[in-house]
PDB file of N, CA and C in Angstrom:
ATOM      1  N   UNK A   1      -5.630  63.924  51.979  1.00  0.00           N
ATOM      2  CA  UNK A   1      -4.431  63.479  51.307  1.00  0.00           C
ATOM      3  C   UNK A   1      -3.205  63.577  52.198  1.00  0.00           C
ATOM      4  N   UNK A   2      -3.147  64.746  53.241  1.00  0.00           N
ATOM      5  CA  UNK A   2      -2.460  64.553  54.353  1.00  0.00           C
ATOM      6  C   UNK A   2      -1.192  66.106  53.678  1.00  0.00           C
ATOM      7  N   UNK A   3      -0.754  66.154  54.707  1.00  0.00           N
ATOM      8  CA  UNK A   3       0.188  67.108  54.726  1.00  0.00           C
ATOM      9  C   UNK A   3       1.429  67.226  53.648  1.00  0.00           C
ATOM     10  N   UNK A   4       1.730  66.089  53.412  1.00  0.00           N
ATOM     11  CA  UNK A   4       3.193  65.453  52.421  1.00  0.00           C
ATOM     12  C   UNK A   4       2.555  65.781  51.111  1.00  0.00           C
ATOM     13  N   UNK A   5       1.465  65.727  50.894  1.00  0.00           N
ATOM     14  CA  UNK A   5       0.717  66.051  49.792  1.00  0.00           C
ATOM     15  C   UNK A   5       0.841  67.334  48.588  1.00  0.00           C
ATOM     16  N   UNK A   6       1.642  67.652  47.804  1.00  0.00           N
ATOM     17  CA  UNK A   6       1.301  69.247  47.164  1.00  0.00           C
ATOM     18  C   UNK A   6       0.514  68.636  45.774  1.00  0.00           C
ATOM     19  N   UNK A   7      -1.261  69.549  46.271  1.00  0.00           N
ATOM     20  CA  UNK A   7      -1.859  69.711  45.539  1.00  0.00           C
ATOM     21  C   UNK A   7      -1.672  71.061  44.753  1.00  0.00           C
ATOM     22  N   UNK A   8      -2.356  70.914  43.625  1.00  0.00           N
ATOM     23  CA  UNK A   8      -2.287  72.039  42.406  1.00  0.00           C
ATOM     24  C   UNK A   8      -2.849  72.393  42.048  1.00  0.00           C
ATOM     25  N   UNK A   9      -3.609  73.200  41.383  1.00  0.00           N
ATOM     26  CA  UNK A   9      -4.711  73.693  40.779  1.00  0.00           C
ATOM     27  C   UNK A   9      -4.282  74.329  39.414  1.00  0.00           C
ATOM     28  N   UNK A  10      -4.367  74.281  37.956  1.00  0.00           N
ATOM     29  CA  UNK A  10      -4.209  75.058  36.875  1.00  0.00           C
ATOM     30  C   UNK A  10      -4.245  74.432  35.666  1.00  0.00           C
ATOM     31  N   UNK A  11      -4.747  75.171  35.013  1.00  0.00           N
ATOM     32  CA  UNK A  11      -5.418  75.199  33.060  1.00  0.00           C
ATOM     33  C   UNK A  11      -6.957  74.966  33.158  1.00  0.00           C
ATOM     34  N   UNK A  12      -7.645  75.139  34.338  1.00  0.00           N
ATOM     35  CA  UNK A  12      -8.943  75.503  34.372  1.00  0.00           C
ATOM     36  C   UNK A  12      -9.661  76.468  33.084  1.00  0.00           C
ATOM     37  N   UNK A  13      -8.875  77.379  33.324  1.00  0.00           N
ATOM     38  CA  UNK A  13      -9.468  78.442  32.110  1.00  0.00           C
ATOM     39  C   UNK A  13      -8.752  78.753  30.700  1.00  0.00           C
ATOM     40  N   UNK A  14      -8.317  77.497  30.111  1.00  0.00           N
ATOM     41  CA  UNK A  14      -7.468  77.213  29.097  1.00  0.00           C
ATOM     42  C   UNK A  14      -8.623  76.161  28.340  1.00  0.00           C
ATOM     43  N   UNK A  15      -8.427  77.055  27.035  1.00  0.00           N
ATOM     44  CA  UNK A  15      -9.607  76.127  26.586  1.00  0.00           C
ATOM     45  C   UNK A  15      -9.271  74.857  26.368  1.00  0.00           C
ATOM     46  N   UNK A  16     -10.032  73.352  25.935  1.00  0.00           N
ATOM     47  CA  UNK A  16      -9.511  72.473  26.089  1.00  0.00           C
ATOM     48  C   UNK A  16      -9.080  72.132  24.566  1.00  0.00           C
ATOM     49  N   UNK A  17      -9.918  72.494  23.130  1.00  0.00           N
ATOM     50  CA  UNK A  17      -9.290  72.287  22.033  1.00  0.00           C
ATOM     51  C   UNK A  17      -7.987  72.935  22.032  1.00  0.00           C
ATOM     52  N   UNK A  18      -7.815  74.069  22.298  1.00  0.00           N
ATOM     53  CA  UNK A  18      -6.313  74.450  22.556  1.00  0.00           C
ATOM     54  C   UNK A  18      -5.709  73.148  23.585  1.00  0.00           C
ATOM     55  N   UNK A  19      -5.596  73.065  24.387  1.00  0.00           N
ATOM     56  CA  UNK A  19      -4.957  72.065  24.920  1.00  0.00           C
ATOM     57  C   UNK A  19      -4.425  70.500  24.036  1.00  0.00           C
ATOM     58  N   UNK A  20      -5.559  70.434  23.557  1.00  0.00           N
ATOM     59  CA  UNK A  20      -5.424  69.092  22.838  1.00  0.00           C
ATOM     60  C   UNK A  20      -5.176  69.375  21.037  1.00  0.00           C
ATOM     61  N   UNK A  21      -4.542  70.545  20.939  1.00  0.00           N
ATOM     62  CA  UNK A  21      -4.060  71.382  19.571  1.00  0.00           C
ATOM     63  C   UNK A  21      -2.537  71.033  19.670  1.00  0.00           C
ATOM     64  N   UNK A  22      -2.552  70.987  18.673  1.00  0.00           N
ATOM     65  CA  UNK A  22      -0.744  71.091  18.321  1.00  0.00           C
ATOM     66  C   UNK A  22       0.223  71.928  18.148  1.00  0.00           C
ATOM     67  N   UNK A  23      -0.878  73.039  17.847  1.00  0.00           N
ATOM     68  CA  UNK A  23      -0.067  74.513  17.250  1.00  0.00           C
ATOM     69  C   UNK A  23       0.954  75.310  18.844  1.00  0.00           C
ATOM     70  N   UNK A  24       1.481  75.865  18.273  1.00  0.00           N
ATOM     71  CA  UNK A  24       2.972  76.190  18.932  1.00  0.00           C
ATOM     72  C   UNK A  24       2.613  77.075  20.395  1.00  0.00           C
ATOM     73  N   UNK A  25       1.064  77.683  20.523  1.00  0.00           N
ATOM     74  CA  UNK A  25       1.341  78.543  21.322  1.00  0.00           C
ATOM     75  C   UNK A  25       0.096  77.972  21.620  1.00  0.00           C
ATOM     76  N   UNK A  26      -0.387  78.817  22.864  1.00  0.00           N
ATOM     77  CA  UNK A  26      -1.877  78.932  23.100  1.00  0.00           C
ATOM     78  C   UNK A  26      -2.068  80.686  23.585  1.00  0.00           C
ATOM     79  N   UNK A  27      -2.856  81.139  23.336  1.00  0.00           N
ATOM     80  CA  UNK A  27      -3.500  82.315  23.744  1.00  0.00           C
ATOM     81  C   UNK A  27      -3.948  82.508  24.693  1.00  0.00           C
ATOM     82  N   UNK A  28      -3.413  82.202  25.938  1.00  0.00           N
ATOM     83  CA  UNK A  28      -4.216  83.001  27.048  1.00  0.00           C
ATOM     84  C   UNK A  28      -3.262  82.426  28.192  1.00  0.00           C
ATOM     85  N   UNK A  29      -3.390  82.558  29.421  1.00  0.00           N
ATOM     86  CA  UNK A  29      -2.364  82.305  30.638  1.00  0.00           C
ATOM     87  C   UNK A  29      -2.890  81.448  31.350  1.00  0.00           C
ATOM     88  N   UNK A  30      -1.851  81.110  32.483  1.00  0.00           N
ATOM     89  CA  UNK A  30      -2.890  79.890  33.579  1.00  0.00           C
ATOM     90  C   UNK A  30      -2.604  80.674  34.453  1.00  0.00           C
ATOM     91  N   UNK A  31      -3.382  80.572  35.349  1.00  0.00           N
ATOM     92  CA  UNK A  31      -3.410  80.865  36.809  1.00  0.00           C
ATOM     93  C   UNK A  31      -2.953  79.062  37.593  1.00  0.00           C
ATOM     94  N   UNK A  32      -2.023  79.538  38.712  1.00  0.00           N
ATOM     95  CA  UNK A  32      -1.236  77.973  39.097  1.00  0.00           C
ATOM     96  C   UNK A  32      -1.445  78.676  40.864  1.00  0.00           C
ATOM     97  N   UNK A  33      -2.394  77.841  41.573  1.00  0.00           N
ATOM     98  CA  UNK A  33      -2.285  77.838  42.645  1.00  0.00           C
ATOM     99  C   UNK A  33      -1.926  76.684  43.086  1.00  0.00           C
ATOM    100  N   UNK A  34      -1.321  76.735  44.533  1.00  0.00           N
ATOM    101  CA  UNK A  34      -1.310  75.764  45.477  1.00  0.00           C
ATOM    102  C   UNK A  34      -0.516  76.128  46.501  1.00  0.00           C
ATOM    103  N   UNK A  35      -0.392  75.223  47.858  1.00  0.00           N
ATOM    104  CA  UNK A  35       0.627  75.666  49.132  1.00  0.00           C
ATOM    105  C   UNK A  35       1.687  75.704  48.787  1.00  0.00           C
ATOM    106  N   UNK A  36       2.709  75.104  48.061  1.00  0.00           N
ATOM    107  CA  UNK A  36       3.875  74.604  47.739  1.00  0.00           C
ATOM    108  C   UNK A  36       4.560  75.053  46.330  1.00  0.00           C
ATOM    109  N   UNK A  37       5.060  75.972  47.001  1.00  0.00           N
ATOM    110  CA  UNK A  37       5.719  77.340  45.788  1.00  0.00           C
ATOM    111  C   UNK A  37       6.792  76.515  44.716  1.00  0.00           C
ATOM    112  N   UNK A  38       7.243  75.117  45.030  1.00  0.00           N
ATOM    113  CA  UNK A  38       8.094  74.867  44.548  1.00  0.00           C
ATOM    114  C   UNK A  38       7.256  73.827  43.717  1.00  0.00           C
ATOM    115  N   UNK A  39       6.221  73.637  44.089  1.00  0.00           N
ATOM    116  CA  UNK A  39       5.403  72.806  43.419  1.00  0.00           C
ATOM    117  C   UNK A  39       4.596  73.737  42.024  1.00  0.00           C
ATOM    118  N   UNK A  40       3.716  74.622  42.859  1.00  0.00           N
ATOM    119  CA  UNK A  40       3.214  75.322  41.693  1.00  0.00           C
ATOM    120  C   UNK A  40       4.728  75.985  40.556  1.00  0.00           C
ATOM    121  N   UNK A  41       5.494  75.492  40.691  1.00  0.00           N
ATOM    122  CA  UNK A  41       7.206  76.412  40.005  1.00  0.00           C
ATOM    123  C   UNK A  41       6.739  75.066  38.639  1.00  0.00           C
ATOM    124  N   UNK A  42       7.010  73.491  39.531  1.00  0.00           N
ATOM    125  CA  UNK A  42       6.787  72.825  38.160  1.00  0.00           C
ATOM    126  C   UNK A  42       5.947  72.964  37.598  1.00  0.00           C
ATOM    127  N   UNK A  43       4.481  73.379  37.542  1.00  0.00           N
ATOM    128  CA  UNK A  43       3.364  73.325  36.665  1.00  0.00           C
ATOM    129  C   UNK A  43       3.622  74.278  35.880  1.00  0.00           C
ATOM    130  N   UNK A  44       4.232  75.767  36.210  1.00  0.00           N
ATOM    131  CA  UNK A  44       4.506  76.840  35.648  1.00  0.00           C
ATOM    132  C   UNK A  44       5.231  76.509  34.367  1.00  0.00           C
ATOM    133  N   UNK A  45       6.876  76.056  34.698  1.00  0.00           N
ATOM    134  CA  UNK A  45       7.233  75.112  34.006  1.00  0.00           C
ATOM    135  C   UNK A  45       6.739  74.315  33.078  1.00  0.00           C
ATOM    136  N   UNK A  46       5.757  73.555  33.399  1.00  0.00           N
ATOM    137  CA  UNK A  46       5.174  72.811  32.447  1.00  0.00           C
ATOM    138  C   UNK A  46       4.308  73.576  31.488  1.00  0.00           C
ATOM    139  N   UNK A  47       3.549  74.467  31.875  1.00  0.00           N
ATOM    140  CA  UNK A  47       2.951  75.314  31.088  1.00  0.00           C
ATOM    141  C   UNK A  47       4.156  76.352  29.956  1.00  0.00           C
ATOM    142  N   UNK A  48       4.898  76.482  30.535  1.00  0.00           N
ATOM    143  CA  UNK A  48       5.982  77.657  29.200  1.00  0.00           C
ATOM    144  C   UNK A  48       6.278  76.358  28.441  1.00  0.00           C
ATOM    145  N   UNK A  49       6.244  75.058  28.652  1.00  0.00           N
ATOM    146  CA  UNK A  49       6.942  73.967  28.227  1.00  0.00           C
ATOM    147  C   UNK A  49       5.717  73.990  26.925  1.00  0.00           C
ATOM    148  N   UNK A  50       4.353  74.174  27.077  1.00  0.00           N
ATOM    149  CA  UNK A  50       3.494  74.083  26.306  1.00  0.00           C
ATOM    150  C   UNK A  50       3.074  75.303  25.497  1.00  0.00           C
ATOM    151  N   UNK A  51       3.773  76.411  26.201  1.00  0.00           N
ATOM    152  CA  UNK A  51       3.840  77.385  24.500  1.00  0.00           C
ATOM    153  C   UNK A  51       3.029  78.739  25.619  1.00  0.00           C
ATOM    154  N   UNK A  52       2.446  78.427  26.979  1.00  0.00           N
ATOM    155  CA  UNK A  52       1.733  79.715  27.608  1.00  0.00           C
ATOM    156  C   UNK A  52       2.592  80.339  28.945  1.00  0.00           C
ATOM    157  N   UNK A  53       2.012  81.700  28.850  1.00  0.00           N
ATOM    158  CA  UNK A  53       2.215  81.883  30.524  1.00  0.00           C
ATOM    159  C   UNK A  53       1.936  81.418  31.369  1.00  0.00           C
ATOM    160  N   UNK A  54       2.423  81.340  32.444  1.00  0.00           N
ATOM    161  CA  UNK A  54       1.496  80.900  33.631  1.00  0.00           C
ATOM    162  C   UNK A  54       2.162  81.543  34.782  1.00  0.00           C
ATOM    163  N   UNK A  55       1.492  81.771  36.282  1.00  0.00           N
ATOM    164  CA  UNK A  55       1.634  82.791  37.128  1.00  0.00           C
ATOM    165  C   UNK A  55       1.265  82.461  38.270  1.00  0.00           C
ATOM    166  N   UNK A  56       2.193  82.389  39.521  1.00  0.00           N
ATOM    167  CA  UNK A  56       1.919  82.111  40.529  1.00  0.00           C
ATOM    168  C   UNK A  56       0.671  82.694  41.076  1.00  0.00           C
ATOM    169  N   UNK A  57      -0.632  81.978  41.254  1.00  0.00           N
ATOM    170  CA  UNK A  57      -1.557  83.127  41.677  1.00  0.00           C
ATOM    171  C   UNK A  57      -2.612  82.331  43.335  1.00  0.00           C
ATOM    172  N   UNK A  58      -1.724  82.428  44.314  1.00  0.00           N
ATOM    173  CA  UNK A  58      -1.452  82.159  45.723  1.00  0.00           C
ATOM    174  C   UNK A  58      -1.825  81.072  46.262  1.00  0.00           C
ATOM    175  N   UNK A  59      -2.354  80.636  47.169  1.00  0.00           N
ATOM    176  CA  UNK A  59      -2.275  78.902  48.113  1.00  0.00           C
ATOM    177  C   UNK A  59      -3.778  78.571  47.156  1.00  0.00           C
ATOM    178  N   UNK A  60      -4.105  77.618  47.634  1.00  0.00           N
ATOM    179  CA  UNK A  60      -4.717  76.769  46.527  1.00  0.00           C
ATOM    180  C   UNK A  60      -6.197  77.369  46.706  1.00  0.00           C
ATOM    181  N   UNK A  61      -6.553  77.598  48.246  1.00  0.00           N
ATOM    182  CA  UNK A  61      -7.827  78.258  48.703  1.00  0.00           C
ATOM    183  C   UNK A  61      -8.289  78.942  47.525  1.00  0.00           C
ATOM    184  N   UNK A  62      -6.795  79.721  46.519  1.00  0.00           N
ATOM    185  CA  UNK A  62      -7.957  80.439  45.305  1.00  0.00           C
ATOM    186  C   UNK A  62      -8.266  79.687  44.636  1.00  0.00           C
ATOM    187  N   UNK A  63      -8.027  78.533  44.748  1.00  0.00           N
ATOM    188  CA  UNK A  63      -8.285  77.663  43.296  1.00  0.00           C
ATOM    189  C   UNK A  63     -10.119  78.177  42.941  1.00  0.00           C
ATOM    190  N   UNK A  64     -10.974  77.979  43.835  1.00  0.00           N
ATOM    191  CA  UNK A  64     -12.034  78.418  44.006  1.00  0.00           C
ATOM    192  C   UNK A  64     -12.267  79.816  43.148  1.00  0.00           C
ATOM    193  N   UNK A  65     -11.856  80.619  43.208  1.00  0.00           N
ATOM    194  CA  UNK A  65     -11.675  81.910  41.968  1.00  0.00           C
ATOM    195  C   UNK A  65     -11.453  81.593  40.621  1.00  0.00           C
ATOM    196  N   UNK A  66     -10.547  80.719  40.834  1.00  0.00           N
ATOM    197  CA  UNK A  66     -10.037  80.195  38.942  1.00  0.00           C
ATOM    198  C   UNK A  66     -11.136  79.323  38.465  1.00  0.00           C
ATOM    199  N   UNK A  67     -11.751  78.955  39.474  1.00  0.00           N
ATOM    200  CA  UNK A  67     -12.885  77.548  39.118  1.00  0.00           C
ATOM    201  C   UNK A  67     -14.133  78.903  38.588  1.00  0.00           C
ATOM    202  N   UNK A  68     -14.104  79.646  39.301  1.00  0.00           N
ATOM    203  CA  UNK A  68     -15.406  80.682  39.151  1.00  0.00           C
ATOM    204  C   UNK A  68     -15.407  81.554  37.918  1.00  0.00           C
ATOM    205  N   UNK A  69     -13.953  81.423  37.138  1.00  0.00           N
ATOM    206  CA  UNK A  69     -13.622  82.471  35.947  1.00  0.00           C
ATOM    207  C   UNK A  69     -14.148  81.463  34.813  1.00  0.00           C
ATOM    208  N   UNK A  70     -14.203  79.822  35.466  1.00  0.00           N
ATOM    209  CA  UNK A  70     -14.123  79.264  33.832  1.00  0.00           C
ATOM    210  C   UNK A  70     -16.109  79.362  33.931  1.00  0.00           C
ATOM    211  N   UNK A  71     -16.562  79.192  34.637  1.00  0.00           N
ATOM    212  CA  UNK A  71     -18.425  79.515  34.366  1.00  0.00           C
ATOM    213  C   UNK A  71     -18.154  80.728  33.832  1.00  0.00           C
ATOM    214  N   UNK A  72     -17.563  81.417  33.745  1.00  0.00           N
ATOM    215  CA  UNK A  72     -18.028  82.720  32.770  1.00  0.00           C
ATOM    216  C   UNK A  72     -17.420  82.769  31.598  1.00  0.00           C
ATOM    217  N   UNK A  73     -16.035  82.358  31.591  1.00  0.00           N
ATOM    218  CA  UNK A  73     -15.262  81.612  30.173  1.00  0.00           C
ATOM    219  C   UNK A  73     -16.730  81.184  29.289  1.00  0.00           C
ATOM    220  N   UNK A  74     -17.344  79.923  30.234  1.00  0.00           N
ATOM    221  CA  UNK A  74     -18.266  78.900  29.187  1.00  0.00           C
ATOM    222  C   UNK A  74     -19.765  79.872  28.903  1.00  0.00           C
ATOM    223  N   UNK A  75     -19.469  80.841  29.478  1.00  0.00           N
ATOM    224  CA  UNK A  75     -20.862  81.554  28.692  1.00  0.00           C
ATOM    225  C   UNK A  75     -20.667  82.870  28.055  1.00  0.00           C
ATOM    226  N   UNK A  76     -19.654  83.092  28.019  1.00  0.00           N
ATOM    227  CA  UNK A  76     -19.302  83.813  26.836  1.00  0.00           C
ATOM    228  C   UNK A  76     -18.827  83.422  25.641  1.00  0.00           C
ATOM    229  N   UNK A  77     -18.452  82.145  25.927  1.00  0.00           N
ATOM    230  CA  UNK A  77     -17.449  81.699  24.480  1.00  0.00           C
ATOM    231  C   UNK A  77     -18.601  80.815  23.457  1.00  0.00           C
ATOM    232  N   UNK A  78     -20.213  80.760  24.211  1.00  0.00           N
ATOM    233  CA  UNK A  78     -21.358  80.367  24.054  1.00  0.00           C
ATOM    234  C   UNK A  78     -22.055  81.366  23.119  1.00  0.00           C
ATOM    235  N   UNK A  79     -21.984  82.306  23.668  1.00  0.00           N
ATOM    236  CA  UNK A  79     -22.604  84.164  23.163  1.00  0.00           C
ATOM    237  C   UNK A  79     -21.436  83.996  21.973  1.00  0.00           C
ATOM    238  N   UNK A  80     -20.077  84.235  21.970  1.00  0.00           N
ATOM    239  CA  UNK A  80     -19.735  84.726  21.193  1.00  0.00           C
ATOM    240  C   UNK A  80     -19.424  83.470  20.129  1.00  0.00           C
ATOM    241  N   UNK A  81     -19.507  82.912  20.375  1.00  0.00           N
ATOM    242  CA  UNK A  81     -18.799  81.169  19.728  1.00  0.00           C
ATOM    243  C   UNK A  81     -17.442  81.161  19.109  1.00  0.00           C
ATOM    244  N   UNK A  82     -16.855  81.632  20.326  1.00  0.00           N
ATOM    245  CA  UNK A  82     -15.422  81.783  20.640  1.00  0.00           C
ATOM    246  C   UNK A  82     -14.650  81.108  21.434  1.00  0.00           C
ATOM    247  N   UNK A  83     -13.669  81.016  21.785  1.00  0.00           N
ATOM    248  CA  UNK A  83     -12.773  79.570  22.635  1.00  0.00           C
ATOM    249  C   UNK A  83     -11.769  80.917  23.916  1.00  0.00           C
ATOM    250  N   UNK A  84     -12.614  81.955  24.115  1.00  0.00           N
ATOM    251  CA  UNK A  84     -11.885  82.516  24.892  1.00  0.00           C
ATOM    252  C   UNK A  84     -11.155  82.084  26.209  1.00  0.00           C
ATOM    253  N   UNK A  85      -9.677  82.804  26.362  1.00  0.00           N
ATOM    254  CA  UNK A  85      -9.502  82.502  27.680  1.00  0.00           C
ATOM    255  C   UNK A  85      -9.387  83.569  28.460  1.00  0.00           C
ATOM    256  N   UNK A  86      -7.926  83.384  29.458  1.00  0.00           N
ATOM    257  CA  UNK A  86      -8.248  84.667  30.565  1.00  0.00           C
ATOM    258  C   UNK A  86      -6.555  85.143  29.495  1.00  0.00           C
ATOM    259  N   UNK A  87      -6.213  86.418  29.871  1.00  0.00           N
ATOM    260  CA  UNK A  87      -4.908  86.947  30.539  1.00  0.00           C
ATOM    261  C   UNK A  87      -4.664  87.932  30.913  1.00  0.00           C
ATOM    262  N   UNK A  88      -3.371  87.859  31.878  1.00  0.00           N
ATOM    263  CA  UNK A  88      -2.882  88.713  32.643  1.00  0.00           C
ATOM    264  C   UNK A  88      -2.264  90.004  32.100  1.00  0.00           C
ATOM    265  N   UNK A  89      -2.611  91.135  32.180  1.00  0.00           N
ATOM    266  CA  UNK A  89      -1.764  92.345  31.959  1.00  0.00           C
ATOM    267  C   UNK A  89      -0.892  92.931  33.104  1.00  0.00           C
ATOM    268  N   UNK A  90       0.310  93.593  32.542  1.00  0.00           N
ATOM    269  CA  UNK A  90       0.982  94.211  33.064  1.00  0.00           C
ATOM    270  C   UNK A  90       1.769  93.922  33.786  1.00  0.00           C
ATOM    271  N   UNK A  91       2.257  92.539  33.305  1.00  0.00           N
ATOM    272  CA  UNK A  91       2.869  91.699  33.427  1.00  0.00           C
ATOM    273  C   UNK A  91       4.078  91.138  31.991  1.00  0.00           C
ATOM    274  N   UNK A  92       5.084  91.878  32.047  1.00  0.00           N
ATOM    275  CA  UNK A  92       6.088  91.783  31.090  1.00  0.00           C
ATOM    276  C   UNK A  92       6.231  90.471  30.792  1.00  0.00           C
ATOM    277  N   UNK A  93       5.842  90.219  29.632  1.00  0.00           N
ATOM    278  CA  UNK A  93       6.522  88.829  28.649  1.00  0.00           C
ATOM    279  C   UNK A  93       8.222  88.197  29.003  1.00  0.00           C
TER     280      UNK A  93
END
C-alpha cells in the first residue's frame, strides 16, 4: 500500500450483533493498533463515538495478538452461548 498509507487494525474482538445493535453502549473495549498515532486517535474517536472504550494498543505488528484474542472470544462465547468480549482493567473510565 506504500508508506503514505495509515493502516488500522480494531473491533476485531467486539462482538458483531453488538456492533450492528442500536443500544447506547457496548460492553467491552477495542484494542486500536497501527503506525500512525494520529490515525489510530481517529478510530479511538470513532469508537467513544459508538458508546465503547478503545485504547491505543501499539504499531499494527500487534494487530496479530488482537486477531489471536478473537479465536478464543469464538470458543468461549460457543461453550458459554454468550457474545463475550475483551476489557481492559485498570484503566480509569
Amino acid at each position: 500500500l506504500g508508506e503514505e498509507v495509515n493502516v488500522v487494525s480494531a473491533f476485531q474482538n467486539v462482538p458483531a450483533d453488538a456492533l450492528q445493535s442500536e443500544q447506547s453502549s457496548i460492553d467491552c473495549d477495542v484494542l486500536v493498533t497501527g503506525n500512525n498515532v494520529e490515525a489510530r486517535e481517529v478510530v479511538i474517536q470513532l469508537a467513544a463515538k459508538a458508546g465503547m472504550r478503545a485504547f491505543h494498543a501499539g504499531p499494527i505488528d500487534n494487530s496479530v495478538a488482537t486477531e489471536a484474542l478473537t479465536s478464543l472470544l469464538i470458543s468461549i462465547n460457543k461453550r458459554y452461548k454468550a457474545h463475550s468480549g475483551i476489557r481492559i482493567t485498570g484503566i480509569p473510565t
